[in-house]
PDB file of N, CA and C in Angstrom:
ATOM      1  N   UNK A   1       0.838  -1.182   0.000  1.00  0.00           N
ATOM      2  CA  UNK A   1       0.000   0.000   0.000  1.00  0.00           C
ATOM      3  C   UNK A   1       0.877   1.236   0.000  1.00  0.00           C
ATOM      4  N   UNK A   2       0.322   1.830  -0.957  1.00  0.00           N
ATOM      5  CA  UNK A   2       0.956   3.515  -0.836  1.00  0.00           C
ATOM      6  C   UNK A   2       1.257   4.033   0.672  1.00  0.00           C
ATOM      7  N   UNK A   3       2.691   4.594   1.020  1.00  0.00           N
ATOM      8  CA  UNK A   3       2.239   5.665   1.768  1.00  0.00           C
ATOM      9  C   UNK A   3       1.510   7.388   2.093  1.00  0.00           C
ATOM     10  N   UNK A   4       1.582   6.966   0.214  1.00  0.00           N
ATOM     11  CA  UNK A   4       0.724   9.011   0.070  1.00  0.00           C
ATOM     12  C   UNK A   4      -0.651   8.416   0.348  1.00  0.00           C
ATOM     13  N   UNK A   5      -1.326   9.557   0.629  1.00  0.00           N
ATOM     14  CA  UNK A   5      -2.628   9.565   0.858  1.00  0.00           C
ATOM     15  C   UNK A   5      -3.234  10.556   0.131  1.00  0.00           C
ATOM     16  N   UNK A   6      -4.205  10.425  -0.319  1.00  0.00           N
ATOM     17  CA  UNK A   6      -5.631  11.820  -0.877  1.00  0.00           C
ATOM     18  C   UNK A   6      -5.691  13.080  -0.449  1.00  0.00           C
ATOM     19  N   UNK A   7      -5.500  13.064   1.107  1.00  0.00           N
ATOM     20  CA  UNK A   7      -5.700  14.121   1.776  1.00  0.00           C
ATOM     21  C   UNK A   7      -4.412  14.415   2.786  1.00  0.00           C
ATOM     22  N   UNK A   8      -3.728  13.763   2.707  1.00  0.00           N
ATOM     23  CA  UNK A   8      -2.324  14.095   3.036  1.00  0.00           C
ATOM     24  C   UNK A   8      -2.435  13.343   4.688  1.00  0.00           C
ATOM     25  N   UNK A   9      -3.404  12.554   4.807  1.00  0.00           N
ATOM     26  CA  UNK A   9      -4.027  11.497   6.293  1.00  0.00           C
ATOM     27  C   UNK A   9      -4.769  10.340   6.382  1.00  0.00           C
ATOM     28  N   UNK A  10      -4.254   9.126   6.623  1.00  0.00           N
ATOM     29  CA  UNK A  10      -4.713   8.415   6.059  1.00  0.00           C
ATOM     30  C   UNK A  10      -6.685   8.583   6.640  1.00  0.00           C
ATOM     31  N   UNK A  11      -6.449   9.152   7.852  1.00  0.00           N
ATOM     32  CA  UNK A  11      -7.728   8.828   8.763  1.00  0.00           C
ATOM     33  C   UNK A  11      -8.585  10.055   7.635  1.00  0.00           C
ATOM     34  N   UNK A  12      -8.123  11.196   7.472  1.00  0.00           N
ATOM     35  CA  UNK A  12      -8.550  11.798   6.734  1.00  0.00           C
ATOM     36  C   UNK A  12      -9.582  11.170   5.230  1.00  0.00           C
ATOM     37  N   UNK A  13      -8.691  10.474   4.486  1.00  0.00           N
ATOM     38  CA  UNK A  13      -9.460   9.854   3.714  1.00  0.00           C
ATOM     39  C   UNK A  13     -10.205   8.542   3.834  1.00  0.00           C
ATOM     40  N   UNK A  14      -9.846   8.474   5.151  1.00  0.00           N
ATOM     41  CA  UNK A  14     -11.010   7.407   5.862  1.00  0.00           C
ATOM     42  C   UNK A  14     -12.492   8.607   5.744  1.00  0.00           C
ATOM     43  N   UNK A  15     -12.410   9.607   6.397  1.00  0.00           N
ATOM     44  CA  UNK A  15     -13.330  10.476   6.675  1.00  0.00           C
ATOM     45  C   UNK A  15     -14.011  10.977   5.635  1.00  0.00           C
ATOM     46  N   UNK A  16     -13.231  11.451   4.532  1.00  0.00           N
ATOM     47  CA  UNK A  16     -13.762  12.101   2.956  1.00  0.00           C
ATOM     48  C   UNK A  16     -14.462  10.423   2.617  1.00  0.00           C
ATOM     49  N   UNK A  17     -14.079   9.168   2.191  1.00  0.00           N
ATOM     50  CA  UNK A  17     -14.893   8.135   1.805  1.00  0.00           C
ATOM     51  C   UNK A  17     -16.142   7.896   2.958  1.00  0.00           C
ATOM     52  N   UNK A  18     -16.500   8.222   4.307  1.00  0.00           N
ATOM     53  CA  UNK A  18     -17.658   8.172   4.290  1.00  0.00           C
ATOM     54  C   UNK A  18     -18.345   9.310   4.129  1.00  0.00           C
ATOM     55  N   UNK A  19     -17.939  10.495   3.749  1.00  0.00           N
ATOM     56  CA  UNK A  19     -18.995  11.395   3.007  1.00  0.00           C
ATOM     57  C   UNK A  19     -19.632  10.946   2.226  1.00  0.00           C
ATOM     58  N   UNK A  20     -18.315  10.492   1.450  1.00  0.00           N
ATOM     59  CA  UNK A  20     -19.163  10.429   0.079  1.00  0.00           C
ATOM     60  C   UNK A  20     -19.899   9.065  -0.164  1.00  0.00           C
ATOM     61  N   UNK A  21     -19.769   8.612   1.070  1.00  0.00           N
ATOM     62  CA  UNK A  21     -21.014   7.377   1.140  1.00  0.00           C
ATOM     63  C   UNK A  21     -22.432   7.659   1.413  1.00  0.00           C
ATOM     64  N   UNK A  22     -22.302   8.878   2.747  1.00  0.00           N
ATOM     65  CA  UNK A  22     -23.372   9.653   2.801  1.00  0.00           C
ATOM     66  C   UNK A  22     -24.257  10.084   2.088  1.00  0.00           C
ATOM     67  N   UNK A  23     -23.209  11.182   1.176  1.00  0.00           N
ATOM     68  CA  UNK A  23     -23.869  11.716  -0.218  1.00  0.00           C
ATOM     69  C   UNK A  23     -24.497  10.687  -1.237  1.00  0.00           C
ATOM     70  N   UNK A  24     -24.000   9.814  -1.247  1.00  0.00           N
ATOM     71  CA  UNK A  24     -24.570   8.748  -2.086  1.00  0.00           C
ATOM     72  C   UNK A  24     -25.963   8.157  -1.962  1.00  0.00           C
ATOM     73  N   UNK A  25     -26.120   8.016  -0.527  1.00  0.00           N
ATOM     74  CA  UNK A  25     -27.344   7.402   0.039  1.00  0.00           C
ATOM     75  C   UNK A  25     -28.228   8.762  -0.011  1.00  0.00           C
ATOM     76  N   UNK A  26     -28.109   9.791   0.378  1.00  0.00           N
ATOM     77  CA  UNK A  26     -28.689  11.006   0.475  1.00  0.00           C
ATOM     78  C   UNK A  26     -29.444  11.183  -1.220  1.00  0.00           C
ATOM     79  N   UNK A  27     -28.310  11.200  -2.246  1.00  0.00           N
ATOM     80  CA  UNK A  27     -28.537  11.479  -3.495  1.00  0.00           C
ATOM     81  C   UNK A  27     -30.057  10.516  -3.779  1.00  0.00           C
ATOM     82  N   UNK A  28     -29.905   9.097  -3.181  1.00  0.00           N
ATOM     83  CA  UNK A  28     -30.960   7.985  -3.692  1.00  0.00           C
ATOM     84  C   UNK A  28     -32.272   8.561  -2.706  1.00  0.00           C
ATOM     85  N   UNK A  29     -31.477   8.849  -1.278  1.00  0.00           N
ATOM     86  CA  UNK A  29     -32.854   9.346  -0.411  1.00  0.00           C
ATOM     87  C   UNK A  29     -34.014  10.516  -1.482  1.00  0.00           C
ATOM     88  N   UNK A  30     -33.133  11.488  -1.399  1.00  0.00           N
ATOM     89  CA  UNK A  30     -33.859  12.748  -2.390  1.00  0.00           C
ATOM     90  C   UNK A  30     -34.631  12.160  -3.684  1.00  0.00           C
ATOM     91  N   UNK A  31     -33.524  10.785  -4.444  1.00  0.00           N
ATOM     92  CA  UNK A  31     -34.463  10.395  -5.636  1.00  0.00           C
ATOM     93  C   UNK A  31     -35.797  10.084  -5.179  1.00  0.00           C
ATOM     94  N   UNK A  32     -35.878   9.177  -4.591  1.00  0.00           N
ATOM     95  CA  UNK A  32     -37.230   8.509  -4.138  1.00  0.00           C
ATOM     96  C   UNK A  32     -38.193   9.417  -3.428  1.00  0.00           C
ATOM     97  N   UNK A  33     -37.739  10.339  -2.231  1.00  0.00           N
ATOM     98  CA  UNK A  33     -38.988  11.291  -2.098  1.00  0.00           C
ATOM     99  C   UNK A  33     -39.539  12.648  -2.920  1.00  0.00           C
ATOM    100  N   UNK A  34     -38.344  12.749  -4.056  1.00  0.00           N
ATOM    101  CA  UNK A  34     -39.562  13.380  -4.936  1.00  0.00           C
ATOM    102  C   UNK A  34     -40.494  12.552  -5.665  1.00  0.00           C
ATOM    103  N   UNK A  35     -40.044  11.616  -6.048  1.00  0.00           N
ATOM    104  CA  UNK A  35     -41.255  10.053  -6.983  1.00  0.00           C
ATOM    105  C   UNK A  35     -42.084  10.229  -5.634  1.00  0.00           C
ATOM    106  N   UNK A  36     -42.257  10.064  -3.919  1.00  0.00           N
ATOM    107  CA  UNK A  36     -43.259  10.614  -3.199  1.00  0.00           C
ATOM    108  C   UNK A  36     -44.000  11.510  -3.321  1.00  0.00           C
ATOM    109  N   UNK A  37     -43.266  13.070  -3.645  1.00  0.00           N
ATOM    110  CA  UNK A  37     -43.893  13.819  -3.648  1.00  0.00           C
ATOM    111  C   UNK A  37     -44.986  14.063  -4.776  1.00  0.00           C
ATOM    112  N   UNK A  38     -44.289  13.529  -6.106  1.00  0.00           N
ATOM    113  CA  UNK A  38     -44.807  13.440  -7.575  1.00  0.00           C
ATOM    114  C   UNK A  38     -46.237  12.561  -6.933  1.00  0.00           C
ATOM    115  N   UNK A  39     -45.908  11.673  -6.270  1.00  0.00           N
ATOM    116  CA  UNK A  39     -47.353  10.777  -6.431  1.00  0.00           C
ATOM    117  C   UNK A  39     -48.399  11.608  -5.656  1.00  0.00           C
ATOM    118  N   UNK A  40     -47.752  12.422  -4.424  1.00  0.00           N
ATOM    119  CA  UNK A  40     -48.807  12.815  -3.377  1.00  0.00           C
ATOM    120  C   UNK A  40     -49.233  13.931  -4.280  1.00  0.00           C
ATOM    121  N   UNK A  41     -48.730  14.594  -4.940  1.00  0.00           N
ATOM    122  CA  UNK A  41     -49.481  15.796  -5.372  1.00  0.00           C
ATOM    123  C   UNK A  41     -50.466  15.376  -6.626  1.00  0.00           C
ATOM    124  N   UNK A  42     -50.093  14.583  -6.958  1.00  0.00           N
ATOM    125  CA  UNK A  42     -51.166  13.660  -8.386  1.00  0.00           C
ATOM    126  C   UNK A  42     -52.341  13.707  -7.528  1.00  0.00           C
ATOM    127  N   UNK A  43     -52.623  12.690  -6.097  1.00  0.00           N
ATOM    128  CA  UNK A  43     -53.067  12.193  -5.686  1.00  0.00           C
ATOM    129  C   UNK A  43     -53.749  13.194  -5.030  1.00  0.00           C
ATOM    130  N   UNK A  44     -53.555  14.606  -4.818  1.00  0.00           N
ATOM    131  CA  UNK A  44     -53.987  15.418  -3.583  1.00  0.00           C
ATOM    132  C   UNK A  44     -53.760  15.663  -2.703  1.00  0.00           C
ATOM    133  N   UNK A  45     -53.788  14.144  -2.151  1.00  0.00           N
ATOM    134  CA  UNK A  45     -53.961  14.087  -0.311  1.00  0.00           C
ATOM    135  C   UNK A  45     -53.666  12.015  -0.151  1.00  0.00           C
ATOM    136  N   UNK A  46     -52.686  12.502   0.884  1.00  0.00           N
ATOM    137  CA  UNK A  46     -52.943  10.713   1.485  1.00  0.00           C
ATOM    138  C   UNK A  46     -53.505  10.679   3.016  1.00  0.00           C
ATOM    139  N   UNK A  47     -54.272   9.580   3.255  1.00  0.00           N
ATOM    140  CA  UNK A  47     -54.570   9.943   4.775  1.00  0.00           C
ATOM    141  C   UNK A  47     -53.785   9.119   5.591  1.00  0.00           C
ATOM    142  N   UNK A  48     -53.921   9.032   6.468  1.00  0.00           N
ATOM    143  CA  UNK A  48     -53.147   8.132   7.649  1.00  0.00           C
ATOM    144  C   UNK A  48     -53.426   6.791   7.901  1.00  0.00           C
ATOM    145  N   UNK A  49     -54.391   6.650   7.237  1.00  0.00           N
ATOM    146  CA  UNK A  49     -54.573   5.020   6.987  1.00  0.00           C
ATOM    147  C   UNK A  49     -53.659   4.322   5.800  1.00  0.00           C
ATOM    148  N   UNK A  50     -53.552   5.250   5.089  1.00  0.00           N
ATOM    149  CA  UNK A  50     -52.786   4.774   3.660  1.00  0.00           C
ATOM    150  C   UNK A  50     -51.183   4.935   3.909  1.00  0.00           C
ATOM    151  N   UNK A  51     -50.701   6.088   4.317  1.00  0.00           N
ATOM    152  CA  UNK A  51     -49.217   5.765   5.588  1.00  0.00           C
ATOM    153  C   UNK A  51     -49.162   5.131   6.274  1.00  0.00           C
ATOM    154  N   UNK A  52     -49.944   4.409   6.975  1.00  0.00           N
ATOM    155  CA  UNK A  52     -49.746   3.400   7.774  1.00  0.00           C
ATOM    156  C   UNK A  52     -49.700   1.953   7.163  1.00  0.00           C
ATOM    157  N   UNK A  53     -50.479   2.479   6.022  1.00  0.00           N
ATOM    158  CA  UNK A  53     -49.930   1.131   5.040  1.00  0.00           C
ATOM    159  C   UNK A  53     -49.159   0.859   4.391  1.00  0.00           C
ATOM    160  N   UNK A  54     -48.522   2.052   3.912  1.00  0.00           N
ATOM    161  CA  UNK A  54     -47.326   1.492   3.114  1.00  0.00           C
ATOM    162  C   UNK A  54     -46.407   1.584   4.055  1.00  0.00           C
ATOM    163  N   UNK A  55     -46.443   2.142   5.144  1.00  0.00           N
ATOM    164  CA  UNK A  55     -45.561   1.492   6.307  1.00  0.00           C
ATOM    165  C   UNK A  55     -44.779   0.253   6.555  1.00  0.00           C
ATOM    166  N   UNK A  56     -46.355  -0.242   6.730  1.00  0.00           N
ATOM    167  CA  UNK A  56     -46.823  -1.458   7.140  1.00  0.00           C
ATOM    168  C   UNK A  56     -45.840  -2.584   6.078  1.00  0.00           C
ATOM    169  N   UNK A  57     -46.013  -1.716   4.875  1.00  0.00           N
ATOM    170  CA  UNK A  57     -46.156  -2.778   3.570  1.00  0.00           C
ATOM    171  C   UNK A  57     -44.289  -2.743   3.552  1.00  0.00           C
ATOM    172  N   UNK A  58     -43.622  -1.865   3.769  1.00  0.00           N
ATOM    173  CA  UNK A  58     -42.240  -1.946   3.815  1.00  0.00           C
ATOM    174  C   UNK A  58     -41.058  -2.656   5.082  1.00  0.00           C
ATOM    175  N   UNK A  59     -41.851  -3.124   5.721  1.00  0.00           N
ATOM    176  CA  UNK A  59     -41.234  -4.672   6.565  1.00  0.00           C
ATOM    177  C   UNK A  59     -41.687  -4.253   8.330  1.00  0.00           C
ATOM    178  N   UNK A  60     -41.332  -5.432   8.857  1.00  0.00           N
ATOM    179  CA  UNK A  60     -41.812  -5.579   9.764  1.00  0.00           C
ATOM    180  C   UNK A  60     -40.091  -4.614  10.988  1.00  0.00           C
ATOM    181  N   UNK A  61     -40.675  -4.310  11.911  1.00  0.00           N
ATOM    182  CA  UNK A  61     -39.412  -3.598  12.716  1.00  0.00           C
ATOM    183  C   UNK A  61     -38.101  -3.911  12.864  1.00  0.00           C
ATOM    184  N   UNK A  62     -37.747  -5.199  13.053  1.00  0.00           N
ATOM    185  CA  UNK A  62     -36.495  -6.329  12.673  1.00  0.00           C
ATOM    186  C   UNK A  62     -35.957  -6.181  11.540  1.00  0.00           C
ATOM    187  N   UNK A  63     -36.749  -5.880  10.112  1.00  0.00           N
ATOM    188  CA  UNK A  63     -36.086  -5.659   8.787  1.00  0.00           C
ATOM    189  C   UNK A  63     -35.818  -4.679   9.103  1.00  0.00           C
ATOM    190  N   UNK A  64     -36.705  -3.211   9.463  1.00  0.00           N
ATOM    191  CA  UNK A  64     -36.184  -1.548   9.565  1.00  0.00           C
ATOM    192  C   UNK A  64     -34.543  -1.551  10.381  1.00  0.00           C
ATOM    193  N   UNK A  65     -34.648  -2.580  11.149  1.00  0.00           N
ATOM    194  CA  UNK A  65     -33.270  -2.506  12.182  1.00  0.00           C
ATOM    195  C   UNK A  65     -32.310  -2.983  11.230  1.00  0.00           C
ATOM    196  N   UNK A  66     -32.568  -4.396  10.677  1.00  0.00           N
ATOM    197  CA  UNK A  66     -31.649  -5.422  10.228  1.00  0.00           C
ATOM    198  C   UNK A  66     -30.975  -3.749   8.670  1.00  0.00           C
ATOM    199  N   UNK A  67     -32.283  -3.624   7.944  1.00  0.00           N
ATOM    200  CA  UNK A  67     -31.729  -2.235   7.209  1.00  0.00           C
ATOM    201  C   UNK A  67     -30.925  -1.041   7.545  1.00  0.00           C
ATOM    202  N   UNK A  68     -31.554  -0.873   9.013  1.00  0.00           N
ATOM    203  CA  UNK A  68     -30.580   0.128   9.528  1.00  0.00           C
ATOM    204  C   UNK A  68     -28.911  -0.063  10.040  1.00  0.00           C
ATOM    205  N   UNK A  69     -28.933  -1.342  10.371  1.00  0.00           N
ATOM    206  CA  UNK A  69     -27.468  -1.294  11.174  1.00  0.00           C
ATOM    207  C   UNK A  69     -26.656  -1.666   9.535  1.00  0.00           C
ATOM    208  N   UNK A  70     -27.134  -2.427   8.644  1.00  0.00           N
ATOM    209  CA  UNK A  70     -26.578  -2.669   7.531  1.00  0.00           C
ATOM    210  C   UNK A  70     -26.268  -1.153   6.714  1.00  0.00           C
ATOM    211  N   UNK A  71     -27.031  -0.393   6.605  1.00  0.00           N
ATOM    212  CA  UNK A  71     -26.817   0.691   6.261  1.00  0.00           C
ATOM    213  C   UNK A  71     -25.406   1.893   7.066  1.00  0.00           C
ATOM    214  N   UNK A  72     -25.645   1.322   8.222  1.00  0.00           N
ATOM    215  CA  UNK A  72     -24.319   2.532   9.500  1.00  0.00           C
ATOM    216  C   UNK A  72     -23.393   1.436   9.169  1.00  0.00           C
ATOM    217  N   UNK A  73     -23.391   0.391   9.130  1.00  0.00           N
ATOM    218  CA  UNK A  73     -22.322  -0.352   8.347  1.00  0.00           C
ATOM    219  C   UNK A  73     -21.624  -0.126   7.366  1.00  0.00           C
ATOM    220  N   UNK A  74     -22.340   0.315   6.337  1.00  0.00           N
ATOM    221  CA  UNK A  74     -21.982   0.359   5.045  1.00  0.00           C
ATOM    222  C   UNK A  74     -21.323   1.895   4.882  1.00  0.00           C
ATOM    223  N   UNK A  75     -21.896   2.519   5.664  1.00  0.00           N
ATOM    224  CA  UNK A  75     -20.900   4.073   5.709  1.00  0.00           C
ATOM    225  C   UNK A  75     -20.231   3.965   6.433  1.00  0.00           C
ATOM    226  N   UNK A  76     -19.775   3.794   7.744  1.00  0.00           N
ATOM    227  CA  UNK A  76     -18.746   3.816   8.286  1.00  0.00           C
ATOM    228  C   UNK A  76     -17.273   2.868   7.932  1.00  0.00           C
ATOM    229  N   UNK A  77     -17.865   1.495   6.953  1.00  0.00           N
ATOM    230  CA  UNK A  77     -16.879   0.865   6.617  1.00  0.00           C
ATOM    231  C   UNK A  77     -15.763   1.669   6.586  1.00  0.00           C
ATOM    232  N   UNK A  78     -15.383   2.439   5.218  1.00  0.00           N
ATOM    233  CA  UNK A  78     -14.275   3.315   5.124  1.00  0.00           C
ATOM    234  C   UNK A  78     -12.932   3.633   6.645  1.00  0.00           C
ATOM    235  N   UNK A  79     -13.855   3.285   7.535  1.00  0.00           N
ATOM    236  CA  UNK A  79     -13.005   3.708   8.946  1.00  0.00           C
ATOM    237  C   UNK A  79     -12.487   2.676   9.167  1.00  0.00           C
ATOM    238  N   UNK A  80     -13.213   1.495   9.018  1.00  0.00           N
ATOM    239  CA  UNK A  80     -13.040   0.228   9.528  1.00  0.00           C
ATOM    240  C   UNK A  80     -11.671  -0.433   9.125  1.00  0.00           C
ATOM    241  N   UNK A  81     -11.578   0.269   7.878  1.00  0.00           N
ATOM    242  CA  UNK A  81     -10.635  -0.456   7.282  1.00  0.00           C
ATOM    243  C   UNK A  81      -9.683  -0.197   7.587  1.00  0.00           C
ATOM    244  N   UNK A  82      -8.464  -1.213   7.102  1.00  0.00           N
ATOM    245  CA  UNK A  82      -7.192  -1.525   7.831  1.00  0.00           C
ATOM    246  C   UNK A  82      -6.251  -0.789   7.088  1.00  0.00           C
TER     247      UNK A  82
END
């Protein structure tokens, strides 16, 4: 392995690669809630029965977790590494 680095640290470009892991997920976050917003404004109005369903319909609390820690995983890798 090189001893130059990107940013003149290695921890440093530990730090710049999970930005831009951030940004990445952020970029897909923003895609998908405007396709939300596109639908809600077609639509008018959603009520709280219909959020609670597609809630519902996107996994049970164990997947939201099992998604979430996989996700703080997947950005922080960059640090992890050796």
């Amino acid at each position: 392995m090189s001893s130059k680095h990107w940013l003149g640290d290695p921890m440093l470009d530990k730090i710049f690669k999970v930005v831009i892991q951030v940004a990445g997920e952020l970029y897909v976050t923003k895609n998908r809630m405007r396709a939300l917003e596109a639908y809600v404004l077609e639509k008018e109005s959603i009520t709280q029965e219909e959020l609670e369903k597609m809630l519902a319909e996107n996994g049970s609390r164990k997947d939201i977790e099992r998604e979430r820690d996989n996700f703080i995983e997947s950005i922080l890798s960059p640090i992890a590494e050796d």
